[in-house]
N, C-alpha and C. Protein backbone atom coordinates (compact mmCIF):
# COMPACT_ATOMS: atom_id res chain seq x y z
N UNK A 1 102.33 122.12 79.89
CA UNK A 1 101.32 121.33 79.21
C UNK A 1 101.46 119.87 79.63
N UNK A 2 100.26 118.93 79.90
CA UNK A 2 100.40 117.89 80.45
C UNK A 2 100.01 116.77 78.97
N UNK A 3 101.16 115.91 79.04
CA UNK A 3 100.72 115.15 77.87
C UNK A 3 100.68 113.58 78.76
N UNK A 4 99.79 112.59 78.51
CA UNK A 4 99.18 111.34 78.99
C UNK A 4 98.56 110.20 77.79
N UNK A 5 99.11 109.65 77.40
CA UNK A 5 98.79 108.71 76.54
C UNK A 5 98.48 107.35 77.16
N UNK A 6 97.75 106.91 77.75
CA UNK A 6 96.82 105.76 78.52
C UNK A 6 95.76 104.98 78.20
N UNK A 7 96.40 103.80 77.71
CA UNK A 7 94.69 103.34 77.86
C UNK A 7 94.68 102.07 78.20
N UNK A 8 93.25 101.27 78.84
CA UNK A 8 93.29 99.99 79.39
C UNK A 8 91.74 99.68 78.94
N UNK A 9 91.88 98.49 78.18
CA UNK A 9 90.76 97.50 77.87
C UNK A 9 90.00 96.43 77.59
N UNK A 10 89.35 95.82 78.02
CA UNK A 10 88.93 94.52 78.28
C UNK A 10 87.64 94.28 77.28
N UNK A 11 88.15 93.34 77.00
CA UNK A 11 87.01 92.74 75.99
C UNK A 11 87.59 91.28 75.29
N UNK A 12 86.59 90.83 74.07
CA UNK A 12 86.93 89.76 73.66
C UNK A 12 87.51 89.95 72.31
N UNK A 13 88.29 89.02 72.19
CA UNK A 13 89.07 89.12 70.53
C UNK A 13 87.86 88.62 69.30
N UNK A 14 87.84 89.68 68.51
CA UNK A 14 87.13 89.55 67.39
C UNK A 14 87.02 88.15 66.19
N UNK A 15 89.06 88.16 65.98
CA UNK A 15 89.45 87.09 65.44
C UNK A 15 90.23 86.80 66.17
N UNK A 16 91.02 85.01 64.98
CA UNK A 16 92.71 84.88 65.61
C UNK A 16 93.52 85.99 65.41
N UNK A 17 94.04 86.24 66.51
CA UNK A 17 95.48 86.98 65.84
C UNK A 17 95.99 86.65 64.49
N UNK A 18 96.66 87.93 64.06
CA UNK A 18 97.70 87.28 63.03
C UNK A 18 99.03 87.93 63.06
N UNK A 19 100.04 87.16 63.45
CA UNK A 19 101.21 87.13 63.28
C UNK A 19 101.66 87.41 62.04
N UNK A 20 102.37 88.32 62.12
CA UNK A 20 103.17 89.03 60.81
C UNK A 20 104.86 89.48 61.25
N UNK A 21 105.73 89.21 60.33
CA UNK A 21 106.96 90.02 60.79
C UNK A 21 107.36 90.96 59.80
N UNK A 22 108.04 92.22 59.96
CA UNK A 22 108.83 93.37 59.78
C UNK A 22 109.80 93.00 58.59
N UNK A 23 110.28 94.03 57.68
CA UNK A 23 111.03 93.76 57.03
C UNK A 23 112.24 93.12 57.86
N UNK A 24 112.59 93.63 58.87
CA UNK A 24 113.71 93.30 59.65
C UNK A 24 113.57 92.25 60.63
N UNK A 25 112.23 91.45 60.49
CA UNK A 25 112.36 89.94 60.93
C UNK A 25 111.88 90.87 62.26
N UNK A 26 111.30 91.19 63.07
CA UNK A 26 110.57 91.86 64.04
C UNK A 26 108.84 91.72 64.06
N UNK A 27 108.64 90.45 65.11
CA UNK A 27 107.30 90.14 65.01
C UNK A 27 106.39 90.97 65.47
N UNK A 28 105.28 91.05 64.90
CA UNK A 28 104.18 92.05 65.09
C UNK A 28 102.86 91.38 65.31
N UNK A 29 102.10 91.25 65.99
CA UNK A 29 100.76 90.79 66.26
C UNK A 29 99.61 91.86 65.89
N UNK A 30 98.77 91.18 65.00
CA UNK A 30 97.81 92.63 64.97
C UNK A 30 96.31 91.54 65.62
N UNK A 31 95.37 92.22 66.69
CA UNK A 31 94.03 91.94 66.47
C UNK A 31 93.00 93.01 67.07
N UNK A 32 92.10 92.40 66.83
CA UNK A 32 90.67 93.68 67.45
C UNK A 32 90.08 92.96 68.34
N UNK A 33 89.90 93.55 69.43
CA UNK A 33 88.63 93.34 70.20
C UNK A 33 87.08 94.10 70.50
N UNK A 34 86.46 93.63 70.53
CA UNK A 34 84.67 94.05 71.13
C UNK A 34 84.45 94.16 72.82
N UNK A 35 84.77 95.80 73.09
CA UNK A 35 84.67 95.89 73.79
C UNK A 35 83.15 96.65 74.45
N UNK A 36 82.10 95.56 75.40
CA UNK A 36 81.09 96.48 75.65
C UNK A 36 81.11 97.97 76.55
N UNK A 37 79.81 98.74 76.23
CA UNK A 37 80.02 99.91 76.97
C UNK A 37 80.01 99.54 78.07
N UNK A 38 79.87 100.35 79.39
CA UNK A 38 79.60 100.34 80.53
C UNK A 38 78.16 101.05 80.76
N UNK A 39 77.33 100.68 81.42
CA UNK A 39 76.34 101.49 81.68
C UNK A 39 75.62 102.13 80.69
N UNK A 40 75.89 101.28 79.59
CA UNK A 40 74.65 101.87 78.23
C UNK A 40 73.72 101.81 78.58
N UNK A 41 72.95 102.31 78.13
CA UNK A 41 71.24 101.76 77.51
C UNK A 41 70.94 100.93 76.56
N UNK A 42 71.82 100.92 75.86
CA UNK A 42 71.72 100.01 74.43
C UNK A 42 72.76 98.95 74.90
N UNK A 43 72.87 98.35 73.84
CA UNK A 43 73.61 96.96 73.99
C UNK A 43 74.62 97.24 73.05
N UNK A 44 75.49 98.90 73.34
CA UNK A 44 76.52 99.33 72.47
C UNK A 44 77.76 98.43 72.83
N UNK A 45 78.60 98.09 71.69
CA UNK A 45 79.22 97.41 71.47
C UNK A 45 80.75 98.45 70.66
N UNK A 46 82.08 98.92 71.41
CA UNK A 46 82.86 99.18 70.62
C UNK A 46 84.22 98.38 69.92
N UNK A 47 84.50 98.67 68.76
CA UNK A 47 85.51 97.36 68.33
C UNK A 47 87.14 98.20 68.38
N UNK A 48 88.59 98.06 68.87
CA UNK A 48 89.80 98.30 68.77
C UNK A 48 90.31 97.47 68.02
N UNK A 49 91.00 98.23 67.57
CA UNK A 49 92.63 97.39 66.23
C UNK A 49 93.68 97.59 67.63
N UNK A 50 94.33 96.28 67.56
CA UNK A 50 95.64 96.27 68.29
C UNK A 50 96.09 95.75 67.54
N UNK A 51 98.04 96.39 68.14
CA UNK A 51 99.11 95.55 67.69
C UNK A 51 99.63 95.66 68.92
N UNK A 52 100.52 94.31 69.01
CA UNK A 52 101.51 94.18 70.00
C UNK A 52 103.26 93.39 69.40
N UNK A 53 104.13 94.22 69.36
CA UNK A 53 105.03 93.47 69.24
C UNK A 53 105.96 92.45 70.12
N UNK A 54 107.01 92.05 69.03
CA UNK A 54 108.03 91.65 69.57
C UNK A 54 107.69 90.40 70.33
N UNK A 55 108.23 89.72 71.34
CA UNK A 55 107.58 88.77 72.34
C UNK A 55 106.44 88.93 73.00
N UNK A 56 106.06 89.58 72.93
CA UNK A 56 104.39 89.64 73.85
C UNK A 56 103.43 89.71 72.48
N UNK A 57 103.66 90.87 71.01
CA UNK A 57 102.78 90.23 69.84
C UNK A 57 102.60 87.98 69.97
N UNK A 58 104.13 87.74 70.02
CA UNK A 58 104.25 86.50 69.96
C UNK A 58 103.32 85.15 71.02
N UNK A 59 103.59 86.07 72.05
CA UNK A 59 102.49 85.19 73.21
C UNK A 59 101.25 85.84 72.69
N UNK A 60 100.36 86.50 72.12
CA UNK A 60 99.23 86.45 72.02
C UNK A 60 98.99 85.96 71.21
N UNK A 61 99.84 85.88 69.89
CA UNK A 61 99.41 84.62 68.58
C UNK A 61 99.37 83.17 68.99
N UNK A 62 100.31 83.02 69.71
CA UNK A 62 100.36 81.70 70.06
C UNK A 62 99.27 80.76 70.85
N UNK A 63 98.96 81.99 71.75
CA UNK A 63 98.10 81.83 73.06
C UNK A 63 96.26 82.09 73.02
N UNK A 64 96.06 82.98 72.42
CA UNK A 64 95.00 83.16 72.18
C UNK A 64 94.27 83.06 70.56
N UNK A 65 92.72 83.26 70.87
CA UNK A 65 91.91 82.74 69.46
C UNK A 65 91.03 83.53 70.05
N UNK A 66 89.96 83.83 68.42
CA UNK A 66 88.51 84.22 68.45
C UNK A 66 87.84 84.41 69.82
N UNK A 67 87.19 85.55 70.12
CA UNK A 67 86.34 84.84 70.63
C UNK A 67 86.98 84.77 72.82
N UNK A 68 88.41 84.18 72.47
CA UNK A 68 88.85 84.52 73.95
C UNK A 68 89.10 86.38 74.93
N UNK A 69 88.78 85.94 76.22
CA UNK A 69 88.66 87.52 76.89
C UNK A 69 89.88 87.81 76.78
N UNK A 70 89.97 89.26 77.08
CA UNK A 70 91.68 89.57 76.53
C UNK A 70 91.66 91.46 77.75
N UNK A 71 92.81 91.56 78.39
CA UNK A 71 92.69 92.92 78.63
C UNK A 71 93.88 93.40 78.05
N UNK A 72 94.04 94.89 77.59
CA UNK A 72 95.06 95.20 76.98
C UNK A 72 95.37 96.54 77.66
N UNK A 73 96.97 96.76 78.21
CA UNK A 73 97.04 98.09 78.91
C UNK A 73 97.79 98.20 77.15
N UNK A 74 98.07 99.92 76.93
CA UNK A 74 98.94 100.23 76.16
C UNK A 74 98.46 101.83 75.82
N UNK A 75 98.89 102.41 74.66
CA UNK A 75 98.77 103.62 74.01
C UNK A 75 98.10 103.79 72.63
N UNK A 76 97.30 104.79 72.36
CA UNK A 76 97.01 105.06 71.63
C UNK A 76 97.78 105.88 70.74
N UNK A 77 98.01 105.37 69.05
CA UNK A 77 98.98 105.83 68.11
C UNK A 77 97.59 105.90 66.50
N UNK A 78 97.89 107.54 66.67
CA UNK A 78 97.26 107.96 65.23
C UNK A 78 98.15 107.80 64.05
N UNK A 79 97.90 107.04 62.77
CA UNK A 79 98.76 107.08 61.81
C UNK A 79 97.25 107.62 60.36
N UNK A 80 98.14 107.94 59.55
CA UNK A 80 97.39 108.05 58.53
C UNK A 80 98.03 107.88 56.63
N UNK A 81 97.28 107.82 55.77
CA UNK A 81 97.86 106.99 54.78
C UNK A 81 97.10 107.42 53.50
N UNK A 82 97.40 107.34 52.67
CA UNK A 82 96.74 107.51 50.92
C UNK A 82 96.68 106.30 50.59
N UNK A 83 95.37 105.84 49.91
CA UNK A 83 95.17 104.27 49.40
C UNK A 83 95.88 104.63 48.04
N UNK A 84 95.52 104.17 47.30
CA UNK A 84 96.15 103.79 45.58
C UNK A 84 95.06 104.85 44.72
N UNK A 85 93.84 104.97 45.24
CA UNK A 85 93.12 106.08 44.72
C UNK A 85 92.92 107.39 44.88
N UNK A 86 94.14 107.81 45.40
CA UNK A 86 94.71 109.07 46.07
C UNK A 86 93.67 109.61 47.64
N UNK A 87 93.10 108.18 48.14
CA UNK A 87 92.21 109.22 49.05
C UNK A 87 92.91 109.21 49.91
N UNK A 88 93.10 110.14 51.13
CA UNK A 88 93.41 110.37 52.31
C UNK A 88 92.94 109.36 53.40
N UNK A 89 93.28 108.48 54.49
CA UNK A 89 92.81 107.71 55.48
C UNK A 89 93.68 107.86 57.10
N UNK A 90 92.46 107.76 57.70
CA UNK A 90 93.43 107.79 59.16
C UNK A 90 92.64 107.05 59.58
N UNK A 91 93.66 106.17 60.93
CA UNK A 91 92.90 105.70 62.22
C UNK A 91 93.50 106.06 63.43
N UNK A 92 92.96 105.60 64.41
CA UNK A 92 93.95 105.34 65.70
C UNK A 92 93.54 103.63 66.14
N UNK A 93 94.76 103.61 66.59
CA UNK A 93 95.30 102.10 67.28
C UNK A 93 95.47 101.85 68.45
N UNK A 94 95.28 100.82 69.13
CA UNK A 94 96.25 100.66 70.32
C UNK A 94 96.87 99.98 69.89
N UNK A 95 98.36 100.30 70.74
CA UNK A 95 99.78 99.47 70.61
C UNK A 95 99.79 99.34 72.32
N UNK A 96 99.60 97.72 72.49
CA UNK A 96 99.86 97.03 73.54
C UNK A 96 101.28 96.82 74.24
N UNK A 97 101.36 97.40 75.45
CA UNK A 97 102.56 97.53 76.45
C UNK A 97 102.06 95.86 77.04
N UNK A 98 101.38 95.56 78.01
CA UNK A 98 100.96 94.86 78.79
C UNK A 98 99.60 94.00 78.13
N UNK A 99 100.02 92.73 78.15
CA UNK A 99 98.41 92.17 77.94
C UNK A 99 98.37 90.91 78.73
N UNK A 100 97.16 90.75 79.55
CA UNK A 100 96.75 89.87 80.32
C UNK A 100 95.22 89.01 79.76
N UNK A 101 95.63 87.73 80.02
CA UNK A 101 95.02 86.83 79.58
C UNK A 101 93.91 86.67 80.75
N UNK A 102 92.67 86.98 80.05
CA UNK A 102 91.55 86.18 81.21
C UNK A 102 91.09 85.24 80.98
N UNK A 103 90.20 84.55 81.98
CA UNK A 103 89.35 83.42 81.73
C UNK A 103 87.82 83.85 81.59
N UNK A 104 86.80 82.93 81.20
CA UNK A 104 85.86 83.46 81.45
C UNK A 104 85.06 84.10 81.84
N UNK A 105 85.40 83.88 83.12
CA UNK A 105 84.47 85.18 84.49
C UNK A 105 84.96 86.17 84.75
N UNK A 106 86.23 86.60 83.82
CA UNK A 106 86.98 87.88 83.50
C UNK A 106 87.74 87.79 84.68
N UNK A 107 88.49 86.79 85.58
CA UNK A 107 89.88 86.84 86.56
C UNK A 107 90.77 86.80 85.07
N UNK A 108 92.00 87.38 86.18
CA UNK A 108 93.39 86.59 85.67
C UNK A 108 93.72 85.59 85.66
N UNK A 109 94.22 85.02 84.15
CA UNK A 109 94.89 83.75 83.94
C UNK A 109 96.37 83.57 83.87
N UNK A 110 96.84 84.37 83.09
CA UNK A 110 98.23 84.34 82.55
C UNK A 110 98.79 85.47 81.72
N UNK A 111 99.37 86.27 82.67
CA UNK A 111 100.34 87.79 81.90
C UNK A 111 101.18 87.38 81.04
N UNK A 112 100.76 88.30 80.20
CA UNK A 112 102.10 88.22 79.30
C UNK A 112 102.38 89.86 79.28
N UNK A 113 103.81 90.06 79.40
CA UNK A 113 104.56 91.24 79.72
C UNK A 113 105.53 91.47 78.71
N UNK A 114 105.86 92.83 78.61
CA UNK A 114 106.93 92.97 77.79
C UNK A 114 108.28 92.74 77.95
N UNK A 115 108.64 92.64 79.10
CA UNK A 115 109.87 92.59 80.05
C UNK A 115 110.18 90.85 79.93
N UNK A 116 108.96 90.19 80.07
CA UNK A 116 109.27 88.72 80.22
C UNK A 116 109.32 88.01 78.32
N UNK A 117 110.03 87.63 78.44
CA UNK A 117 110.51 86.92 77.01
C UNK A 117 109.54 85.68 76.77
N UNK A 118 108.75 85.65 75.63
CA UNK A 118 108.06 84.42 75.32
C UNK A 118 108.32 83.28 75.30
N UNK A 119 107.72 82.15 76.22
CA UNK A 119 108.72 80.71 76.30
C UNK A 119 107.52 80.06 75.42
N UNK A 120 107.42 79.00 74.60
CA UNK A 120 107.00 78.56 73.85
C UNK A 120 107.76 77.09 74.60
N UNK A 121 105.85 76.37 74.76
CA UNK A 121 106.66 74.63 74.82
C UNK A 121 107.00 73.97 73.57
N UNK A 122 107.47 72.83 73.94
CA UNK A 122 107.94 72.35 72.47
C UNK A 122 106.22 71.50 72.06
N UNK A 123 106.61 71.80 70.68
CA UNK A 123 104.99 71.31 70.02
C UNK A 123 104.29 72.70 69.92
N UNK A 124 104.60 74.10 70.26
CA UNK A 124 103.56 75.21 70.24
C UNK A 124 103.55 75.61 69.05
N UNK A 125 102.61 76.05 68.27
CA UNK A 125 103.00 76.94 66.72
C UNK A 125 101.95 78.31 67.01
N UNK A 126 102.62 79.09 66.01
CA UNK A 126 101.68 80.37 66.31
C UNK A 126 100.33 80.08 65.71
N UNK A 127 99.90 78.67 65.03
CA UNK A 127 98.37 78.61 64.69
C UNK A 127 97.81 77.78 66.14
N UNK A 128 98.30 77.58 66.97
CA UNK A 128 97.92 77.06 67.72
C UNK A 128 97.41 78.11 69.16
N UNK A 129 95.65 77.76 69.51
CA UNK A 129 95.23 78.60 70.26
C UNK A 129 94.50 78.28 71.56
N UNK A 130 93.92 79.17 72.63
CA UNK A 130 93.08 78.41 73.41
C UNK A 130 93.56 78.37 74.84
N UNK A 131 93.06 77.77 75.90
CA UNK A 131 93.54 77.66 76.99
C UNK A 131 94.53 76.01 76.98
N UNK A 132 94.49 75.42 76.25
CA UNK A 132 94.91 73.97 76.67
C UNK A 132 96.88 74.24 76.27
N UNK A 133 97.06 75.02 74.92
CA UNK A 133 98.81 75.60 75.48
C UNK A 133 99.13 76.26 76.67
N UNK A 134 98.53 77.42 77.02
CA UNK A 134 98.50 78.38 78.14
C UNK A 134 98.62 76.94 79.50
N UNK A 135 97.64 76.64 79.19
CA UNK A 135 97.49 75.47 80.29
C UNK A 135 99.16 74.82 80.74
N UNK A 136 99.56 73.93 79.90
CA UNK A 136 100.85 73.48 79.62
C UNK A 136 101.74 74.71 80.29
N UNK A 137 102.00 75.95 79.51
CA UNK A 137 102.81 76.75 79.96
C UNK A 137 102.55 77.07 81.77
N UNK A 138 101.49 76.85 81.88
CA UNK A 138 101.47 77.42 83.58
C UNK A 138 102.03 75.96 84.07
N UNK A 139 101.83 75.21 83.95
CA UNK A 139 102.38 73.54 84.63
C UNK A 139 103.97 73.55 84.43
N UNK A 140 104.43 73.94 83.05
CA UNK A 140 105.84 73.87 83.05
C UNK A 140 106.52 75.08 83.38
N UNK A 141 106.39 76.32 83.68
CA UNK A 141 106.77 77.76 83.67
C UNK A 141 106.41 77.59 85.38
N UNK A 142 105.44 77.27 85.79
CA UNK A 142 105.26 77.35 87.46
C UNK A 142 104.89 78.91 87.74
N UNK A 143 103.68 79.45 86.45
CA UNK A 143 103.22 80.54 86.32
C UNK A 143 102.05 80.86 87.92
N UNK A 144 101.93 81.72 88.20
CA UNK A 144 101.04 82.15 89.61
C UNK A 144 100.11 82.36 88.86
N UNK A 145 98.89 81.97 89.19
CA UNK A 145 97.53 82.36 89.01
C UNK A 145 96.73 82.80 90.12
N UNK A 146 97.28 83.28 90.87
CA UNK A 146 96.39 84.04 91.99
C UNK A 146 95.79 84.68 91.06
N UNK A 147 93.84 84.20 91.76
CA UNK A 147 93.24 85.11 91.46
C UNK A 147 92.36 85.67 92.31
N UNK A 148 91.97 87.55 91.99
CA UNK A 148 91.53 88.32 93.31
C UNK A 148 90.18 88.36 92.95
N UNK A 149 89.40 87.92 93.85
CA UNK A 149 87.77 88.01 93.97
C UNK A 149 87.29 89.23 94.67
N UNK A 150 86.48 90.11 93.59
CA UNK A 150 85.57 90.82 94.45
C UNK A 150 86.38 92.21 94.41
N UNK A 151 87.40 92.65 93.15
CA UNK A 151 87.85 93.91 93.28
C UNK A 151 86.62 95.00 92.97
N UNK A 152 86.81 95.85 93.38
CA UNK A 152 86.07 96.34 92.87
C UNK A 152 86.18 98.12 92.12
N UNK A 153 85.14 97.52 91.06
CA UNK A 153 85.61 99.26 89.57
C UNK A 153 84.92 100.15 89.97
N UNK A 154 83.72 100.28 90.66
CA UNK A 154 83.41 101.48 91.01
C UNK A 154 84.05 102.82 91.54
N UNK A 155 84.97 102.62 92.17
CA UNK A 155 85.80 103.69 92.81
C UNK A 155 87.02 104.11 91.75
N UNK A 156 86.95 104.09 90.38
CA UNK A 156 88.02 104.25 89.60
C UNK A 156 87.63 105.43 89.28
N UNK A 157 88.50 106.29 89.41
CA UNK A 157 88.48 107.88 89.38
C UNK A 157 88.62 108.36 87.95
N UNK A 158 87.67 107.83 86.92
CA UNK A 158 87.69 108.63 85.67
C UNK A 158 86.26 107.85 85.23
């Protein structure tokens, strides 16, 4: 039996993030993005709940706001729950492995990875959003912004 839990998506963040931590002091980022269809007819519009922890939840609170493009590799995780009025509830989530920061015209700006540890300049707070920290961090970090023009999605085999 083949099991594959995959997913990758691009769109814009709904809100700010919000930073939350764990009983055990373990930061958690939760937000949603609006991601459009491809090739609708309509002007369908779908919305995701993410979380991302740990240091990379942390670079997206810090780093991003409302409204900014966002791609998210990660997995999909079904949980489900009883409210206080005994009803039954489920969703599914993505939980973000990889998230990359775009700019407008949907290039790459600035990865944030799970592997790489969140550097925060001095003066950053997690209410603080936008390209003008990110900015800072690529000047002092000596982050690569190569960006590739002209890939192209048509040939993606699903």
């Amino acid at each position: 039996m083949v099991s594959f839990n995959r997913v990758v998506l691009g769109g814009n963040l709904t809100r700010d993030p919000e930073l939350r931590f764990t009983q055990n002091g373990v930061p958690v980022c939760s937000f949603s993005i609006a991601v459009n269809r491809v090739r609708s007819k309509s002007e369908a519009v779908d919305f995701f709940n993410v979380s991302a922890w740990r240091e990379l939840g942390e670079t997206v609170a810090n780093y991003k706001k409302q409204g900014d493009p966002i791609l998210v590799e990660g997995r999909l995780q079904y949980r489900t729950w009883q409210t206080q009025e005994g009803i039954k509830r489920s969703a599914v989530d993505v939980v973000a492995d990889n998230v990359q920061f775009l700019s407008r015209g949907s290039s790459p700006q600035i990865q944030a990875d799970t592997s790489a540890p969140a550097k925060i300049p001095a003066g950053g707070t997690t209410t603080e959003g936008g390209w003008g920290v990110a900015k800072q961090l690529q000047e002092v970090e000596g982050v690569d912004t190569t960006v590739t023009i002209g890939e192209d999605f048509e040939n993606i085999p699903f």
